[in-house]
Protein backbone atom coordinates (compact mmCIF):
# COMPACT_ATOMS: atom_id res chain seq x y z
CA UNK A 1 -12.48 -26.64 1.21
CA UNK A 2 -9.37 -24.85 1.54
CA UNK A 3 -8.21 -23.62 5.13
CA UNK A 4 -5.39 -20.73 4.82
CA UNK A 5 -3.41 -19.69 8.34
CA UNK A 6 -1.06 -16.74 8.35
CA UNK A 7 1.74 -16.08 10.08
CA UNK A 8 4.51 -13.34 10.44
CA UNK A 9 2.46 -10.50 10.92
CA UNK A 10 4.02 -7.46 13.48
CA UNK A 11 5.38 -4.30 14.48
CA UNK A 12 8.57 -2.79 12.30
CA UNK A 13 10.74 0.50 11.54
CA UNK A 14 10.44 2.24 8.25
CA UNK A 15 13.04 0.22 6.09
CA UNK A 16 13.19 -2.83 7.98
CA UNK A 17 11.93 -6.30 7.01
CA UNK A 18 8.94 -8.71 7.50
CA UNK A 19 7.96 -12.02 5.97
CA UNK A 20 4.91 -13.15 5.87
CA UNK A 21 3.81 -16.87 5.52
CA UNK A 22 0.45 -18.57 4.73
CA UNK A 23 0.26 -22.53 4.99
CA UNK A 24 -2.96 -24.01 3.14
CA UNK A 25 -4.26 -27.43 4.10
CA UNK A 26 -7.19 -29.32 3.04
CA UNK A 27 -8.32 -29.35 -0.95
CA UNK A 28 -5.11 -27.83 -1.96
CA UNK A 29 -5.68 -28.36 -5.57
CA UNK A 30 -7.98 -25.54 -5.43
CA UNK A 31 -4.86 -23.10 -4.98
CA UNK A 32 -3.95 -22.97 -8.56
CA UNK A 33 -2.97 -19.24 -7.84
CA UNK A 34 -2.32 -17.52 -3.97
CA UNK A 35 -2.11 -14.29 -3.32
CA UNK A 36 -1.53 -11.56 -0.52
CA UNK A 37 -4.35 -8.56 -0.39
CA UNK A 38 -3.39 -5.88 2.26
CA UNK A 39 -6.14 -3.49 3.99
CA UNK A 40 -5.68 0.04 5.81
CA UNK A 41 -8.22 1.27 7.88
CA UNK A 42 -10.87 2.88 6.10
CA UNK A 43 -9.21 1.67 2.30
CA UNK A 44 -10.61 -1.21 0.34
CA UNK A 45 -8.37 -4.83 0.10
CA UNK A 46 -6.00 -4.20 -2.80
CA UNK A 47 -3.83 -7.11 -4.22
CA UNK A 48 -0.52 -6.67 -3.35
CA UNK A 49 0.89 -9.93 -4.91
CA UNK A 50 0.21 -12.97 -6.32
CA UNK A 51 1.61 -16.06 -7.83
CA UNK A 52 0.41 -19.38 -9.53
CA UNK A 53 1.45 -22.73 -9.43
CA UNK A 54 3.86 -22.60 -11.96
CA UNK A 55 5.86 -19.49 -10.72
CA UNK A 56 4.09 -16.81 -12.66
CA UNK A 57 4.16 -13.20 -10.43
CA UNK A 58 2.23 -10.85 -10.34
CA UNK A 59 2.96 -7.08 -7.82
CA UNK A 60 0.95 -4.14 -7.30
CA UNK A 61 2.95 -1.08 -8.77
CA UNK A 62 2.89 0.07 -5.26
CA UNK A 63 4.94 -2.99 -4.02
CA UNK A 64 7.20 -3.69 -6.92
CA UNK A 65 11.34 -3.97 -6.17
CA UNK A 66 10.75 -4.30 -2.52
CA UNK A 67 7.91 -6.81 -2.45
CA UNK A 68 8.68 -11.10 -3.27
CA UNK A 69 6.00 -13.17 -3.52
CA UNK A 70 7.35 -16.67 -3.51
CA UNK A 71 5.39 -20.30 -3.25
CA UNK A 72 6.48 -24.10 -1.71
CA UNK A 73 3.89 -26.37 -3.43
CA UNK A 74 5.72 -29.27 -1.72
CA UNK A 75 4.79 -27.54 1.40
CA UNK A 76 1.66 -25.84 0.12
CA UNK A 77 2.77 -22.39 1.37
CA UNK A 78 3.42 -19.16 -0.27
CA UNK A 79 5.41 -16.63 1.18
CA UNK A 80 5.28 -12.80 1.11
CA UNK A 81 9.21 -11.11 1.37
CA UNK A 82 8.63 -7.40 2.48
CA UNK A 83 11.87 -5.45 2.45
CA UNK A 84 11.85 -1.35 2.58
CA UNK A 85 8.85 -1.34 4.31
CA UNK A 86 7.32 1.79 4.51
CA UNK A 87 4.56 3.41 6.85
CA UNK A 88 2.12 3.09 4.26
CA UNK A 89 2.20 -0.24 4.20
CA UNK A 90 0.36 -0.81 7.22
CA UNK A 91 -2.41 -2.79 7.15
CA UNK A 92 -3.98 -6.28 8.10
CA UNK A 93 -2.57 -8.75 5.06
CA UNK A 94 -4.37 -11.55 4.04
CA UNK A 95 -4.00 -14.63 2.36
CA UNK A 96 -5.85 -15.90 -0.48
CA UNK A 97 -6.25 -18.86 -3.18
CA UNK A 98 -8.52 -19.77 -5.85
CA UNK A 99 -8.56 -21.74 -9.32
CA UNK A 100 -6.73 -20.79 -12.07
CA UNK A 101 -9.86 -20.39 -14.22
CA UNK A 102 -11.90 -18.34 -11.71
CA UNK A 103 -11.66 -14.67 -11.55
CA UNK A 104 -12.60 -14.32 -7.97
CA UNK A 105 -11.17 -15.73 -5.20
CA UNK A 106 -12.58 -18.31 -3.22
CA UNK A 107 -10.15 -18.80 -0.06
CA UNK A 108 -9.06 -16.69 2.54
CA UNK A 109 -7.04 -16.27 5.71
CA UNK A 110 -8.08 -14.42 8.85
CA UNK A 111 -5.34 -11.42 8.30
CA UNK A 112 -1.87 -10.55 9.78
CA UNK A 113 -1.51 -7.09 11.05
CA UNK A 114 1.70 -5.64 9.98
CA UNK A 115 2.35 -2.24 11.43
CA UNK A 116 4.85 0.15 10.25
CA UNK A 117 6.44 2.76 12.28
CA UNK A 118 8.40 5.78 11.09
């Protein structure tokens, strides 16, 4: 089992900055690839990044140039760099992980809310 905990969730202007972080403990070798879905109220979860264990990214068109998805496999944490944010990205983020070989994932956090205010 792999236990994911967000952090750096909140409230920002249009064009200001967030950075979101998820720490994973327990079977970690099961996070082959992490990623960060986003949902709006009323929208499905989209992907909005993700990244494997070797550094290969991954961005939603929507997200690319401001958006870094970034990981610390020493620390077992992956990172989500939001710059330019914009009122449409307001949603609750999430964390998730899962094998390299599977297509779904099998992991995730309890959300971030990350508000955007224009």
């Amino acid at each position: 089992q792999v236990q994911l905990v967000e952090s750096g969730g909140g409230l920002v202007q249009a064009g200001g900055s967030l950075r979101l972080s998820c720490a994973a403990s327990g079977s970690t070798f099961s996070t082959d690839v992490m990623g960060w879905y986003r949902q709006a109220p009323g929208k499905q979860r989209d992907l909005v990044a993700s990244i494997t264990n070797d550094g290969s990214t991954n961005y939603a068109s929507s997200v690319k140039g401001r958006f870094t998805i970034s990981r610390d496999n020493a620390k077992n944490t992956v990172y989500l760099q939001m710059n330019s944010l914009k009122p449409e990205d307001t949603a609750v983020y999430y964390c998730a992980a899962r094998r390299r070989f599977l297509a779904t994932w099998s992991y995730w956090g309890q959300g971030t809310q990350v508000t955007v205010s224009s």
